[in-house]
N, C-alpha and C. Protein backbone atom coordinates (compact mmCIF):
# COMPACT_ATOMS: atom_id res chain seq x y z
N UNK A 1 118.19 88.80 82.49
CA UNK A 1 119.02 89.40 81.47
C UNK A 1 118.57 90.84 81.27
N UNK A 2 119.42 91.59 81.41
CA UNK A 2 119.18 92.86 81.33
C UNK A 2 119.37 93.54 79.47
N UNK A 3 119.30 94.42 78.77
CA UNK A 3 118.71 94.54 76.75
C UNK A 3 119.26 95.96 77.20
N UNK A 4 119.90 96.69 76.71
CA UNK A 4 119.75 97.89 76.27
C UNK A 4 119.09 98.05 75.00
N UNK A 5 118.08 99.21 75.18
CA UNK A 5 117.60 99.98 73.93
C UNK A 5 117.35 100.80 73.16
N UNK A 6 118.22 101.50 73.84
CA UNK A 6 118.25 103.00 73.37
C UNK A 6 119.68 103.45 74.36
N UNK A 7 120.50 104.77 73.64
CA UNK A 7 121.74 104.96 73.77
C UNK A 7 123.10 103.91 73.52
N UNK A 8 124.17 104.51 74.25
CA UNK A 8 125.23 103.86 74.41
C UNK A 8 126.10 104.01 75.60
N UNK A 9 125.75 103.14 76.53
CA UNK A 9 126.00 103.31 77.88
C UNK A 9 127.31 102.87 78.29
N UNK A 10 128.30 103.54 79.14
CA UNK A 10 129.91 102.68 79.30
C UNK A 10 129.91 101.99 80.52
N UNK A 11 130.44 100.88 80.28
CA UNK A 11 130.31 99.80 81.07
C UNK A 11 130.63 100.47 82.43
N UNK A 12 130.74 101.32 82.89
CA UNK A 12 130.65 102.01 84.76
C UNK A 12 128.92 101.71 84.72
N UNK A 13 128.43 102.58 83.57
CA UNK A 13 127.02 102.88 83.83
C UNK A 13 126.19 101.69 84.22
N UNK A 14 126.75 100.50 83.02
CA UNK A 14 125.99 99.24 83.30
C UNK A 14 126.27 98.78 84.60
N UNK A 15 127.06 98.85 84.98
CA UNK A 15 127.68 97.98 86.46
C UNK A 15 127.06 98.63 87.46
N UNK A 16 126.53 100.03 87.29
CA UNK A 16 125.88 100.56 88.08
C UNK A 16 124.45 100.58 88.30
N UNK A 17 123.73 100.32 86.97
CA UNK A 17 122.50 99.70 87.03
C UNK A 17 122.53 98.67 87.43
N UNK A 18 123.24 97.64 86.84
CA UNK A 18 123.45 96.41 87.26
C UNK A 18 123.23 96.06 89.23
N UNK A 19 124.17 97.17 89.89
CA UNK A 19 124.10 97.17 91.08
C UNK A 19 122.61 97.60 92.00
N UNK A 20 122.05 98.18 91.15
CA UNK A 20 120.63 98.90 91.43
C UNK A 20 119.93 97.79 91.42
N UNK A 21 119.72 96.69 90.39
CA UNK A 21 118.92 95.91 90.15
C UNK A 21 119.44 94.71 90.90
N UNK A 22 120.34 94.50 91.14
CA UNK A 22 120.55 93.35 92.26
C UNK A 22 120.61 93.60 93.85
N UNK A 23 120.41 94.72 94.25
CA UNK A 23 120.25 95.46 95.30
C UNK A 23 118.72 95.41 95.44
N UNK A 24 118.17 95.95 94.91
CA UNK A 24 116.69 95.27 94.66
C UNK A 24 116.22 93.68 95.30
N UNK A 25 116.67 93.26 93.81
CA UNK A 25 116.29 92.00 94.30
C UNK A 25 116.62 90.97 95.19
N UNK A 26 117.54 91.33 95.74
CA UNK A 26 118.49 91.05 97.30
C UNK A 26 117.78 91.40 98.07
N UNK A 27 116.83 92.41 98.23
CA UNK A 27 116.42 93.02 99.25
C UNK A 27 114.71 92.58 99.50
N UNK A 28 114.17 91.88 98.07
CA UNK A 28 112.58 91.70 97.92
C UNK A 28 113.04 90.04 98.31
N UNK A 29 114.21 89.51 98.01
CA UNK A 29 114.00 88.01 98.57
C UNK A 29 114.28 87.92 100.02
N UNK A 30 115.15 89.16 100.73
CA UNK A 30 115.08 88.77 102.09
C UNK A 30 113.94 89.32 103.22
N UNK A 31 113.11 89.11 102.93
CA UNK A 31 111.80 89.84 103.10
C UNK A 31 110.77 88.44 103.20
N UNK A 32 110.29 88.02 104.73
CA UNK A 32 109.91 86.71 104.21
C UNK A 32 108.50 87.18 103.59
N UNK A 33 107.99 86.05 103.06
CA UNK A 33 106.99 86.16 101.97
C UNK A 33 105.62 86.14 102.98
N UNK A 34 105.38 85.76 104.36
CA UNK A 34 104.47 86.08 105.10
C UNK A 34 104.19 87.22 105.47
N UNK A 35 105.28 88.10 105.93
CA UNK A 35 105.37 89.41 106.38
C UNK A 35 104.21 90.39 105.54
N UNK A 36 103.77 91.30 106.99
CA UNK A 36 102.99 92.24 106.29
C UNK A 36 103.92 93.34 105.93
N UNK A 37 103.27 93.97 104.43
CA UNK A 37 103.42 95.23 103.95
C UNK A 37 103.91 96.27 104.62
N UNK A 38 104.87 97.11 104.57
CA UNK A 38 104.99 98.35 105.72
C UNK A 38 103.63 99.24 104.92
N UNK A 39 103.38 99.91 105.78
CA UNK A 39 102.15 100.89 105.62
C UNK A 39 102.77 101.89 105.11
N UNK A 40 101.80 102.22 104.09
CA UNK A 40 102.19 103.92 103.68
C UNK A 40 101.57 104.49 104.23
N UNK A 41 102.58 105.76 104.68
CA UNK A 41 101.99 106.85 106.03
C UNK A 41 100.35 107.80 105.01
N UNK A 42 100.62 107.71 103.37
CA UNK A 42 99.75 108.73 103.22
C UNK A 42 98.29 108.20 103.16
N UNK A 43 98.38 106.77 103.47
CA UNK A 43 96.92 105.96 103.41
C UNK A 43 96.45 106.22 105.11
N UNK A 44 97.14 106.76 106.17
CA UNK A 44 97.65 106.71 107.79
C UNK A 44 95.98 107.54 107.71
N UNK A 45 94.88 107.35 108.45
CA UNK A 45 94.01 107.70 108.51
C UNK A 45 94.18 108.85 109.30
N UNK A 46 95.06 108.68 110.54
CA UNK A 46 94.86 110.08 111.25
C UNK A 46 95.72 111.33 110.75
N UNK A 47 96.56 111.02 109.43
CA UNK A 47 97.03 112.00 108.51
C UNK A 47 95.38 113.22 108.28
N UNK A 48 94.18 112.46 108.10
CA UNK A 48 93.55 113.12 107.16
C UNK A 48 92.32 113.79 108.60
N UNK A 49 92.32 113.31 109.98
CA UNK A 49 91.88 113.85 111.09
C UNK A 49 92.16 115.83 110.95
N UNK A 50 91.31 116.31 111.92
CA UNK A 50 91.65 117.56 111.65
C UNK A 50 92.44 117.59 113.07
N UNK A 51 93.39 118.47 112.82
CA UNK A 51 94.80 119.22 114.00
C UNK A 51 94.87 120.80 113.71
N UNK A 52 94.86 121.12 115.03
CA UNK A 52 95.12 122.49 115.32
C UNK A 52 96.11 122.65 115.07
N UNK A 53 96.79 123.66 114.33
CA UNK A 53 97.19 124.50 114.08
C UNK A 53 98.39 125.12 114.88
């Protein structure tokens, strides 16, 4: 259940959050639950190697 709590939002706006948040969670359940993590590139060790220039 989604609460507004502050403002007064017109129902486009809600339908559009609405779409954000089920887009979401559409997307974290099709994801099997074994699968590894994608890596974040800024943890990428050879980000922090030194490169010429």
């Amino acid at each position: 259940m989604i609460k507004v709590v502050r403002g007064n939002p017109t129902p486009e706006e809600l339908a559009a959050a609405l779409a954000v948040v089920r887009a979401r969670a559409a997307a974290a359940s099709a994801v099997p639950s074994g699968a590894p993590a994608p890596r974040d590139a800024w943890s990428d060790p050879s980000r922090i190697a030194a490169h010429r220039l």
